[in-house]
Protein backbone atom coordinates (compact mmCIF):
# COMPACT_ATOMS: atom_id res chain seq x y z
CA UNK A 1 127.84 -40.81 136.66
CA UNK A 2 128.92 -37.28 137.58
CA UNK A 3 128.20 -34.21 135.22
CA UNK A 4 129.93 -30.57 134.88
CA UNK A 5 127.61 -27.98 132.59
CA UNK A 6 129.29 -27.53 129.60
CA UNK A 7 127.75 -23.62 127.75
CA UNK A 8 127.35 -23.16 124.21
CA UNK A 9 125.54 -20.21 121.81
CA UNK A 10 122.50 -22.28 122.73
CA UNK A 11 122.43 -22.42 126.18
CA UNK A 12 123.78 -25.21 129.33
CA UNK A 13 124.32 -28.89 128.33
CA UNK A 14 125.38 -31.73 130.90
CA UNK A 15 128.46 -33.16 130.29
CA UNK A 16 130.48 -36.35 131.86
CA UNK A 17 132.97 -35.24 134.31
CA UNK A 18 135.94 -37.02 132.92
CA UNK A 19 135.37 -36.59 129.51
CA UNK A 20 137.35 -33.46 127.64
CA UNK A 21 134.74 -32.28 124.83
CA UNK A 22 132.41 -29.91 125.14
CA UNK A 23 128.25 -28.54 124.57
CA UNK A 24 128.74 -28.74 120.91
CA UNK A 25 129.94 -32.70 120.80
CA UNK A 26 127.61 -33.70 123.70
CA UNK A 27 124.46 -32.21 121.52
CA UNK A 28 125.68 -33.78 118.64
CA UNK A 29 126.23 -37.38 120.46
CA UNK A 30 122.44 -36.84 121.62
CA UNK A 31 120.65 -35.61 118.41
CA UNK A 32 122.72 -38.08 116.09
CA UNK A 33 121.76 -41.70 117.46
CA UNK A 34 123.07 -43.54 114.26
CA UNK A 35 125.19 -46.02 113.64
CA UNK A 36 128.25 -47.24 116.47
CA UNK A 37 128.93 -44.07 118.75
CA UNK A 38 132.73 -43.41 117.64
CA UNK A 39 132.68 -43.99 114.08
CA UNK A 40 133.78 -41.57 112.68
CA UNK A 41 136.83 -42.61 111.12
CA UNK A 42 139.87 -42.16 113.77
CA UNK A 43 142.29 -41.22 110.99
CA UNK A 44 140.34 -38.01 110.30
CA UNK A 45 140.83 -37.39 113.85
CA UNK A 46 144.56 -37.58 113.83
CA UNK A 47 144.42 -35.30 110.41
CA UNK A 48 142.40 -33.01 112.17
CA UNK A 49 145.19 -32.85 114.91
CA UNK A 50 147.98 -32.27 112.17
CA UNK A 51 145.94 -29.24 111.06
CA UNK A 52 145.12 -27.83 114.36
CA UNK A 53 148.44 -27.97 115.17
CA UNK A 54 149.53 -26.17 111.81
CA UNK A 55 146.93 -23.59 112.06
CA UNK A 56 148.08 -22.51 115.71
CA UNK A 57 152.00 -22.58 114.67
CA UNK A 58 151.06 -20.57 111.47
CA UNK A 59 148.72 -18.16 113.38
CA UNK A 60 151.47 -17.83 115.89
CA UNK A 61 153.96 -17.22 113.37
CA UNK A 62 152.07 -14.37 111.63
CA UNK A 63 150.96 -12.87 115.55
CA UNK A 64 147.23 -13.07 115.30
CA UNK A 65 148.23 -16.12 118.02
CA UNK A 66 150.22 -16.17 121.32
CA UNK A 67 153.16 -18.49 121.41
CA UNK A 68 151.84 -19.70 124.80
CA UNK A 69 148.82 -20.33 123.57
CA UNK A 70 150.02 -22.07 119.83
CA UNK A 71 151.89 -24.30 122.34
CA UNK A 72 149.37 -25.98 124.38
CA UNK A 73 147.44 -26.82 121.11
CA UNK A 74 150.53 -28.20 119.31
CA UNK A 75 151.00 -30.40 122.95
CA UNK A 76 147.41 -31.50 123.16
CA UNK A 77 147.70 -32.00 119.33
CA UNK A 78 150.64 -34.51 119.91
CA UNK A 79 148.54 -36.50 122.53
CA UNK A 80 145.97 -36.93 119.59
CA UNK A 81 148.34 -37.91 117.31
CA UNK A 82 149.89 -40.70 119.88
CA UNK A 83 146.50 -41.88 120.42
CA UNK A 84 146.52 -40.81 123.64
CA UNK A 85 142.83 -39.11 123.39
CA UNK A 86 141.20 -41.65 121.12
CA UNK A 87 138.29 -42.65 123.07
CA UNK A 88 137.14 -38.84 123.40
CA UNK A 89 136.21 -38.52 120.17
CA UNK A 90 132.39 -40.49 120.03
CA UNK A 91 130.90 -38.74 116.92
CA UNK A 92 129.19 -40.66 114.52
CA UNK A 93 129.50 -40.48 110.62
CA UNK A 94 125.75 -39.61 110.29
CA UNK A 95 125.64 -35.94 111.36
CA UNK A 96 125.93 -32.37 109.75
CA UNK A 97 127.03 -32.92 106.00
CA UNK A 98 130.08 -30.37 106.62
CA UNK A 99 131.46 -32.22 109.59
CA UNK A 100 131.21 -29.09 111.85
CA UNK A 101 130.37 -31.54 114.80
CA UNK A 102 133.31 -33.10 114.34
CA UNK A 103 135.53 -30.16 113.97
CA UNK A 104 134.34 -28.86 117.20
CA UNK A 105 134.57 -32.26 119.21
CA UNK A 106 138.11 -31.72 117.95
CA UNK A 107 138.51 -28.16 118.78
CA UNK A 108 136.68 -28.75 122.14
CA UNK A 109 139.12 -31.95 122.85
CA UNK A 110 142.16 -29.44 122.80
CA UNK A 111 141.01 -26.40 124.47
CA UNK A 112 140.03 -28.46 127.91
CA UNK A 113 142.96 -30.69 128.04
CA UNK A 114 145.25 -28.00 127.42
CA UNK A 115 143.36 -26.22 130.83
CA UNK A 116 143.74 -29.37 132.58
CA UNK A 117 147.49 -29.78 131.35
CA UNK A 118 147.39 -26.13 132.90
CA UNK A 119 146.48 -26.68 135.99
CA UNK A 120 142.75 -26.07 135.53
CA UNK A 121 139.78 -28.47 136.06
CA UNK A 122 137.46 -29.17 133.56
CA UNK A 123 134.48 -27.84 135.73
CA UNK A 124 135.88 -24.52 136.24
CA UNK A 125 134.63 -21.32 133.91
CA UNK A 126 137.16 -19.74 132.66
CA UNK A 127 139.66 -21.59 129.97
CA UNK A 128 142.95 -20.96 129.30
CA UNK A 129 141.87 -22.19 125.57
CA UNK A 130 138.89 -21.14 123.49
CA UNK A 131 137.74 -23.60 121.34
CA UNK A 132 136.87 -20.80 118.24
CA UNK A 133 138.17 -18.08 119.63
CA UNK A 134 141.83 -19.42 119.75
CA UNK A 135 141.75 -23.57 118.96
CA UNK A 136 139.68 -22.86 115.40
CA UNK A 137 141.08 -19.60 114.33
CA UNK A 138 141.61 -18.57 111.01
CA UNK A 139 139.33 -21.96 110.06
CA UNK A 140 136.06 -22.83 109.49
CA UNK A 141 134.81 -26.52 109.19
CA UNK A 142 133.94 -25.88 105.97
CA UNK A 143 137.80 -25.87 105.05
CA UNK A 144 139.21 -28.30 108.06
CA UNK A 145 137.00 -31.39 107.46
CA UNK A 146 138.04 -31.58 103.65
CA UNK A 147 141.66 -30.91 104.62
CA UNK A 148 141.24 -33.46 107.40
CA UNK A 149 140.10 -35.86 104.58
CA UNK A 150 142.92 -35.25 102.24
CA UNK A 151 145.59 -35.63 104.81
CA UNK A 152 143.88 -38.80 106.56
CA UNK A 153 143.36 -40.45 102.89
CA UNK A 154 147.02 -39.34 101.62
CA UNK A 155 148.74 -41.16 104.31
CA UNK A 156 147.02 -43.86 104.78
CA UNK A 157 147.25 -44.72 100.81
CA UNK A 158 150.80 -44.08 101.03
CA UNK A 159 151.85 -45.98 104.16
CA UNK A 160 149.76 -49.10 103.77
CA UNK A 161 147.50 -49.42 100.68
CA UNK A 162 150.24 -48.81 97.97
CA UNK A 163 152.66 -51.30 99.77
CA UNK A 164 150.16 -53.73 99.91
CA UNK A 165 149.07 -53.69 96.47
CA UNK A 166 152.74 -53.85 95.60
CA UNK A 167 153.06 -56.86 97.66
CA UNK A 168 150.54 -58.45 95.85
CA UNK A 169 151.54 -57.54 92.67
CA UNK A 170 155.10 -59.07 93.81
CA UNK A 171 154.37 -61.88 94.98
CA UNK A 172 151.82 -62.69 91.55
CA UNK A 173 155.42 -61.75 90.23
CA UNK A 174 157.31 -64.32 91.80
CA UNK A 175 154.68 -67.04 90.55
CA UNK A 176 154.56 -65.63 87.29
CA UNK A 177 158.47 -66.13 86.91
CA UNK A 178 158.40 -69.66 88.31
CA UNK A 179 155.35 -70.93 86.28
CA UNK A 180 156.85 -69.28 82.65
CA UNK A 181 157.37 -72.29 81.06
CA UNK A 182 154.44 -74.55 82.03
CA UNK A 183 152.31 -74.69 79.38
CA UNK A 184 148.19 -75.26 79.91
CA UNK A 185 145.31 -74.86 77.86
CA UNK A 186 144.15 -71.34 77.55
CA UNK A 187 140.35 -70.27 78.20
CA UNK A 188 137.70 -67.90 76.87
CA UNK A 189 134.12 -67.68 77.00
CA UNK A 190 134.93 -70.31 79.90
CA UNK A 191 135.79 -72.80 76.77
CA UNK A 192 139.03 -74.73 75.89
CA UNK A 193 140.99 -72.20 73.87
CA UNK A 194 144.76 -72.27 72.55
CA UNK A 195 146.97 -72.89 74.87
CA UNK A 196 149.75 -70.50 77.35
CA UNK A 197 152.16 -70.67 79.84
CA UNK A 198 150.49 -70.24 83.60
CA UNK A 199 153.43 -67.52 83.52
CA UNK A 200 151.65 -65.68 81.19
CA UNK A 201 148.34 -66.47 82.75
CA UNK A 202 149.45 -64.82 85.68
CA UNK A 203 151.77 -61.85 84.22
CA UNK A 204 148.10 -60.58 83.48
CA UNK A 205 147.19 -60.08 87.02
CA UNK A 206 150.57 -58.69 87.41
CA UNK A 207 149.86 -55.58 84.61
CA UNK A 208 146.37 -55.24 85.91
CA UNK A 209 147.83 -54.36 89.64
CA UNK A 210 150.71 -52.13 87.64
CA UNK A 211 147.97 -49.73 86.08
CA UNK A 212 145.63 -49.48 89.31
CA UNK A 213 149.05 -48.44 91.22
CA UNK A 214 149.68 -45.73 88.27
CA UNK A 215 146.03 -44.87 88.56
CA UNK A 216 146.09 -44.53 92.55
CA UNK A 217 149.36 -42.44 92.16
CA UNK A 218 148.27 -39.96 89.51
CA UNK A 219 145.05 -39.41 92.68
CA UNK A 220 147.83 -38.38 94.53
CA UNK A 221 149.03 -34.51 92.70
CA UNK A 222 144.82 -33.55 93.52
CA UNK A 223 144.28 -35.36 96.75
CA UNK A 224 147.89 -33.19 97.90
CA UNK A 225 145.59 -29.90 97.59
CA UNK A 226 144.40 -28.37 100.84
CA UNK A 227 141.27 -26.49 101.07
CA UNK A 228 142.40 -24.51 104.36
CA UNK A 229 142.48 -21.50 104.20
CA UNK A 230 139.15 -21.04 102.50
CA UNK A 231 137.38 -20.94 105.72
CA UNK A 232 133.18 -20.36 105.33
CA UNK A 233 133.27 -20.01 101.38
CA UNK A 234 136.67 -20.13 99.48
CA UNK A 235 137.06 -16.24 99.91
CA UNK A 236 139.64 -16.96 103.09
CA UNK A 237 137.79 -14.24 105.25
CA UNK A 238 139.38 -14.15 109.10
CA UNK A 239 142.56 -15.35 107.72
CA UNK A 240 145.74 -12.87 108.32
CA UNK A 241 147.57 -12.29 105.16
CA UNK A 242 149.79 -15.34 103.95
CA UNK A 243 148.29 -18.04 105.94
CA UNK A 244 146.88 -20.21 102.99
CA UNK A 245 150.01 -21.06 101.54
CA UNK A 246 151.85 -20.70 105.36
CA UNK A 247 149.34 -23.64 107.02
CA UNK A 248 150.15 -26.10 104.17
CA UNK A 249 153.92 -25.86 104.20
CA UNK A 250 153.23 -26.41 107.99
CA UNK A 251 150.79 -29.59 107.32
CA UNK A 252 153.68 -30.58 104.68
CA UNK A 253 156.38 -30.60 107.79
CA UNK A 254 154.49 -32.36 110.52
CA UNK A 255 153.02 -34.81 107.85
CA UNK A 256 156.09 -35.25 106.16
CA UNK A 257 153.73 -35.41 103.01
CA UNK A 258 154.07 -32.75 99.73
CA UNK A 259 150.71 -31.37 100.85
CA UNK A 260 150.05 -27.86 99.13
CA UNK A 261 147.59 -25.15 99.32
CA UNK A 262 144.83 -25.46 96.99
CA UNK A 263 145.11 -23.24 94.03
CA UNK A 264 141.21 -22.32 94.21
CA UNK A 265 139.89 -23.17 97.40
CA UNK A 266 135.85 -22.71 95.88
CA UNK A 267 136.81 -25.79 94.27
CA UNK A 268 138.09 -27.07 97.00
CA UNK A 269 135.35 -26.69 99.11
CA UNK A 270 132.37 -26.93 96.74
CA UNK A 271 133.31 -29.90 95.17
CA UNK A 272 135.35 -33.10 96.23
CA UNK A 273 136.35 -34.13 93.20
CA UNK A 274 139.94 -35.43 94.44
CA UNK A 275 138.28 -37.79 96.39
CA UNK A 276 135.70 -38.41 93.86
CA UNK A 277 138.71 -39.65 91.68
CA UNK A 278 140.68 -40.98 94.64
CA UNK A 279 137.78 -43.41 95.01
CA UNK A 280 137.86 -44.12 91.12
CA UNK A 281 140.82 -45.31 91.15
CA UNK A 282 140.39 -48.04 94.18
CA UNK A 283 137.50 -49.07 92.41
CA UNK A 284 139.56 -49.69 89.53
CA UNK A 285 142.25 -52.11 91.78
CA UNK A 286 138.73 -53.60 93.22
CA UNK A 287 137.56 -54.34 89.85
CA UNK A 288 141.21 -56.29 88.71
CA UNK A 289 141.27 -57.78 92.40
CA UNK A 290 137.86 -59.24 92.01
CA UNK A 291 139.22 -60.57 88.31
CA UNK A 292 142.04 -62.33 89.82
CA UNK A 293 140.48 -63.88 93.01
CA UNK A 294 137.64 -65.59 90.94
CA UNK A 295 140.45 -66.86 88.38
CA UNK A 296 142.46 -68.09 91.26
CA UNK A 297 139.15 -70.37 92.66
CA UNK A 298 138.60 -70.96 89.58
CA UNK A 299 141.70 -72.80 89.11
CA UNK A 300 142.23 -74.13 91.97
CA UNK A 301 137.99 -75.81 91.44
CA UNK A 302 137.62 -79.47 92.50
CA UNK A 303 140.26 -80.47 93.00
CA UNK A 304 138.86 -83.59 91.36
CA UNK A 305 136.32 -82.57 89.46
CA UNK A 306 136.56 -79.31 88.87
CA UNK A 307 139.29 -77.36 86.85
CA UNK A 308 142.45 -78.41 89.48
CA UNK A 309 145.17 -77.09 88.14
CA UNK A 310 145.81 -75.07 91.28
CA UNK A 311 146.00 -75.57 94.58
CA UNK A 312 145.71 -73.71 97.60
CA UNK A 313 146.74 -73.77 100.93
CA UNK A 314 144.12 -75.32 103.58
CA UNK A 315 144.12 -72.37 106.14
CA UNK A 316 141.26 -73.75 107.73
CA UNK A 317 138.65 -76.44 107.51
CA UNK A 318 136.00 -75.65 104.60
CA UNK A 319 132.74 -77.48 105.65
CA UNK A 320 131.36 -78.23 109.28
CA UNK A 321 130.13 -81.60 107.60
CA UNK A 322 132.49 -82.76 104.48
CA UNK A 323 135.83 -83.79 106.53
CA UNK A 324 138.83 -83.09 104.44
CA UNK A 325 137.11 -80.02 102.55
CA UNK A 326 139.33 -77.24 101.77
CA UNK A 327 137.94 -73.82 100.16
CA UNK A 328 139.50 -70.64 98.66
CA UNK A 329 138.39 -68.25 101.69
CA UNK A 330 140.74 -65.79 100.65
CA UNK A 331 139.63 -65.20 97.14
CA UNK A 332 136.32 -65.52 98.99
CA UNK A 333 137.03 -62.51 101.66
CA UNK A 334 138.47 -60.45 98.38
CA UNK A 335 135.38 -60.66 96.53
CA UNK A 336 133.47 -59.74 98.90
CA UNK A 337 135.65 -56.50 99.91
CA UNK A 338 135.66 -55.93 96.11
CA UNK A 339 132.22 -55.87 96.50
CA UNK A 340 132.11 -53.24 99.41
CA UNK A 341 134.33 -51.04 97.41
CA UNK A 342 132.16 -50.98 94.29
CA UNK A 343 129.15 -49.78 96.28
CA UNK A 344 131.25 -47.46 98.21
CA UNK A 345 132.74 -45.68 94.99
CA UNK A 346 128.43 -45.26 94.56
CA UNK A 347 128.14 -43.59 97.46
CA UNK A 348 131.30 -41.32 96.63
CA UNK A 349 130.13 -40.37 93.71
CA UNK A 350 126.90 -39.42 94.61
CA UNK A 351 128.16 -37.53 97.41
CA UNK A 352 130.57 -35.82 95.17
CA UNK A 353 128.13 -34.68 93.07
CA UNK A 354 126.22 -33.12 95.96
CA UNK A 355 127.42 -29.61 96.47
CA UNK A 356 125.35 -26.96 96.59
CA UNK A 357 126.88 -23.18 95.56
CA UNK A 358 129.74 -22.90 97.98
CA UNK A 359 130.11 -25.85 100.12
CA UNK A 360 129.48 -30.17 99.99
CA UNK A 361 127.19 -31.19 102.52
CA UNK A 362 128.00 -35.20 102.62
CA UNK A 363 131.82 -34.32 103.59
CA UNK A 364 131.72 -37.13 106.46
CA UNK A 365 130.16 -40.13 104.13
CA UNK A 366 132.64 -39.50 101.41
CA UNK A 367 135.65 -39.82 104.03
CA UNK A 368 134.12 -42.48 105.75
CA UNK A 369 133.31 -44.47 102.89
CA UNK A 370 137.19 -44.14 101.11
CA UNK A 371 139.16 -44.89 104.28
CA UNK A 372 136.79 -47.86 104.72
CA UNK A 373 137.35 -48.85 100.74
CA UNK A 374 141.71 -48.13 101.46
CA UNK A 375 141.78 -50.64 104.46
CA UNK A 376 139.61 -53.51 103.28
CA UNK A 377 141.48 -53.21 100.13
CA UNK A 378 144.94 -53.05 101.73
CA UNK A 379 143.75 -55.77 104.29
CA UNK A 380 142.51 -57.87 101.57
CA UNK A 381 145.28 -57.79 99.31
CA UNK A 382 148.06 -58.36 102.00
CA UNK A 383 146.05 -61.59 103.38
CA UNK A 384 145.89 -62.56 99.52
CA UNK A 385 149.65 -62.71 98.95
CA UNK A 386 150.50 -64.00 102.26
CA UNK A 387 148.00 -66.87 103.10
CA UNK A 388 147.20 -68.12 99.04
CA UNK A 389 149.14 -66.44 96.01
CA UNK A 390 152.61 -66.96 98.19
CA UNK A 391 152.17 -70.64 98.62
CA UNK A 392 149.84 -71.51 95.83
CA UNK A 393 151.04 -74.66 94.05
CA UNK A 394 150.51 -75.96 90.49
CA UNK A 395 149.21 -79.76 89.59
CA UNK A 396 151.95 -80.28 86.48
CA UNK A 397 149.99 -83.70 85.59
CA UNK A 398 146.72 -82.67 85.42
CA UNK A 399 148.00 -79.47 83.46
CA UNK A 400 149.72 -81.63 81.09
CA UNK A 401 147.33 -83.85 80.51
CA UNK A 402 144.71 -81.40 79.62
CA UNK A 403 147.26 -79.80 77.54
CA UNK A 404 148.04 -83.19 75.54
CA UNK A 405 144.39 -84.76 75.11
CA UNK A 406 142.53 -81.52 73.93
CA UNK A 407 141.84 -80.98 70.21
CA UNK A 408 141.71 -77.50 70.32
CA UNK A 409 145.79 -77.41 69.50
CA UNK A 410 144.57 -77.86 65.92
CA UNK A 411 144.27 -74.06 65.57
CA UNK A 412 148.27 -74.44 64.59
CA UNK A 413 147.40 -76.25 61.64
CA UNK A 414 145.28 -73.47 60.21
CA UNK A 415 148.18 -71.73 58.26
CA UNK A 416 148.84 -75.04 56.75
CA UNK A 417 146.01 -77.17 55.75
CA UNK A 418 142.60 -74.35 56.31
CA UNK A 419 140.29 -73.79 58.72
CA UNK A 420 137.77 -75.32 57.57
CA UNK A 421 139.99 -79.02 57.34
CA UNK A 422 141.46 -78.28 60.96
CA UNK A 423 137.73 -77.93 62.06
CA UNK A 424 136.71 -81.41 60.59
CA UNK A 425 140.04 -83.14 62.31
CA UNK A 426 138.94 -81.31 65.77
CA UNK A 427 135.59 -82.37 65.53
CA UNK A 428 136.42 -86.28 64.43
CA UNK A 429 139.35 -86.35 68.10
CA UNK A 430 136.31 -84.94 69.82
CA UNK A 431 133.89 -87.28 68.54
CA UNK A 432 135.70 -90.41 68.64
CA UNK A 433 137.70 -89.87 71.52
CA UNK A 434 140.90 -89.64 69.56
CA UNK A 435 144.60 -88.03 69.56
CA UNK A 436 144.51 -85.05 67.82
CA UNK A 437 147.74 -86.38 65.98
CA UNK A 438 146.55 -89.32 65.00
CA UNK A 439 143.43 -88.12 63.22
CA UNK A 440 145.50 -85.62 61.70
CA UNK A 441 147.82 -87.85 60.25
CA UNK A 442 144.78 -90.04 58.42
CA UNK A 443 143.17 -86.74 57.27
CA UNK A 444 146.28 -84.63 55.95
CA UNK A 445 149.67 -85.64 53.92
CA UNK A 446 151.69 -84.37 57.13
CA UNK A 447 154.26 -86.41 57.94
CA UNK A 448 155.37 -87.26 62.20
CA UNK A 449 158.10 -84.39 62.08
CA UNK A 450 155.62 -81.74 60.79
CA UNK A 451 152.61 -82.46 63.12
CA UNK A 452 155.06 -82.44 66.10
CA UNK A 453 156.63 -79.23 64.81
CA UNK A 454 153.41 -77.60 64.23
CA UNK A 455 151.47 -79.36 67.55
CA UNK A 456 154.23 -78.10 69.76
CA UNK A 457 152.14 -76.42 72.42
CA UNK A 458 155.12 -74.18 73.79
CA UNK A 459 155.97 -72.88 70.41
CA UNK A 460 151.86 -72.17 70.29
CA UNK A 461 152.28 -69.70 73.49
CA UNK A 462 155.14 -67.55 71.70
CA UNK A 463 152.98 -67.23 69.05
CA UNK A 464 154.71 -69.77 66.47
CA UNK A 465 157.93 -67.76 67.00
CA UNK A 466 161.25 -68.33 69.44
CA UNK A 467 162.31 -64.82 71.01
């Protein structure tokens, strides 16, 4: 492999020949030898691009910036957006808690492919580009990484994650709508309880996914706040007059999201509480996820001798041995992402809580950790409603007769003969084997009309009352 010598504040670094960062990302890629090279996450990448590219058109705008020069970064910028200059980006999560490695690979990215889209070659001296002198002005990456994090984890949540919750919630919808009026025995403490429509059953999920979408969307007002601006400590120094407000409504344009300049950017820096609460929130839809996948396998147990009164698609074979074995590998896959997503809100939240005077110092863990948590969540949820809620099926004569052998309908019979009466009549149809009716009728005066009236297990799920 070829080298060119790349100079920093430090001193000479070799660097490949064809690659377009700089002495900053190559020490970095030496002295940080943990994890996968490359993962840091490539969405904060792209937000980093959105930013550079606001910065120079804002610092162009208000003439600390040439217009030449504002327009090789906003062209370089739109490579990185297009993914054109992906795989010159090989940082790793584990480095300086501010990300400054990172914002530099960035800032080094831009300034030698804009020389080379000038003519230059990347082992000649002089750039057309700086990479802080021009690329990185009026920042710091104390105030781009955690503007790079809100913009990557806006997006992202809007584009994909709150559509695919929404499809899940839809399609648990759908089922709800078409399983209204079949009636099965109800459950708690994992024990035969009164009974309800699997309608109902499953217009539970539905309301769970409805409040974790209201709780991701009320993330959204904090997460819109942009620290730049701020640059080394919230007091904005280097920054000509106007540009906090200026870079945002630029970030806002390119993005096309209602991003806005953070009203107090020590806050903003210092602490990460947006993301903090961001995080929260997916924990939340990880927590009613979890809930509904283990229902769901629950279910769907047997089929023979377990619960059965679901079924679910065979995707795939479920045993290398037991021909003929089908298993719910999507509720499987969910609980497991659940899982992940608990631990990562941890991880969050300890990170969130670890800034120190004027600036957070586990910036790259935190994004890492919640773009990881929005796309195994999204992921998770869209294979859910496509591959097993969507063509879930119900077994009606299993359901039914659950429904008509189990003793536990008595509980209708409390307002009329006692509790303590019903529980003798339960515990005889247990004991014996029996109808509920028919032990009923030998232990009370009730005649046919009034133990069907009162044993009516679809009257039981509205409550005794027709709406």
């Amino acid at each position: 492999m070829s080298y060119r010598i790349e100079k920093d504040t430090i001193g000479e670094i070799k660097v490949a020949s064809d690659k377009y960062w700089g002495a900053q990302t190559e020490r970095s890629k030496n002295n940080f030898k943990i994890g996968p090279a490359g993962s840091m996450p490539i969405e904060i990448i792209h937000a980093f691009a959105v930013l550079k590219k606001a910065a120079a058109i804002t610092n162009s705008k208000l003439g600390v910036l040439e217009e030449n020069k504002m327009k090789l970064i906003s062209e370089v910028c739109n490579e990185i957006l297009e993914g054109k200059l992906d795989d010159q980006f090989p940082l790793v999560v584990w480095q300086t808690g501010s990300g400054t490695q990172s914002n530099m690979n960035v800032n080094e990215v831009i300034a030698n492919r804009a020389h080379v889209i000038s003519g230059g070659k990347l082992d000649s001296g002089s750039k057309v580009l700086q990479a802080n002198d021009d690329v990185n002005k009026s920042q710091s990456s104390n105030d781009t990484f955690p503007t790079a994090m809100h913009i990557a984890s806006y997006k992202v949540i809007i584009e994909n994650t709150i559509p695919g919750i929404e499809k899940l919630r839809d399609t648990l919808f759908e089922k709800s709508k078409k399983f209204m009026d079949v009636v099965k025995i109800g459950r708690t403490h994992l024990m035969d309880a009164t009974p309800l429509t699997i309608g109902q059953e499953f217009s539970g999920y539905v309301s769970q996914l409805n409040h974790g979408l209201k709780a991701l969307k009320n993330t959204l007002e904090h997460l819109s706040e942009l620290a730049l601006g701020g640059t080394a400590v919230g007091t904005g120094l280097n920054t000509p007059k106007g540009y906090s407000k200026e870079v945002a409504s630029q970030i806002a344009s390119i993005s096309g999201l209602p991003f806005i300049s953070a009203e107090n950017k020590f806050e903003a820096l210092a602490a990460h509480d947006a993301m903090v609460e961001t995080h929260g929130a997916l924990k939340q839809i990880a927590v009613s996820l979890n809930k509904i996948a283990n229902d769901i396998r629950l279910l769907a147990s047997g089929p023979r001798s377990g619960i059965g009164e679901l079924i679910i698609p065979a995707n795939e074979p479920g045993s290398s041995i037991m021909p003929g074995k089908v298993n719910p590998t999507q509720c499987e896959a969910l609980t497991m992402v659940c899982a992940q997503v608990m631990g990562n809100d941890l991880t969050v939240s300890v990170a969130g809580q670890s800034g120190n005077f004027e600036l957070n110092v586990m910036l790259p863990v935190v994004a890492h950790n919640l773009l990881e948590s929005i796309e195994l969540l999204t992921n998770a949820a869209n294979n859910l409603a496509d591959r097993s809620v969507s063509r879930l099926t119900i077994r009606e004569d299993v359901i039914a007769d659950k429904v008509g052998k189990n003793p536990i309908l008595v509980t209708a019979l409390n307002p009329i003969i006692g509790y303590d009466l019903a529980a003798k009549i339960t515990k005889k149809a247990y004991a014996e084997g029996r109808a509920l009716k028919e032990v009923a009728k030998e232990m009370t005066d009730l005649s046919d009309q009034d133990l069907d009236a009162a044993l009516d297990p679809m009257k039981m799920t509205r409550g005794g009352f027709t709406e």
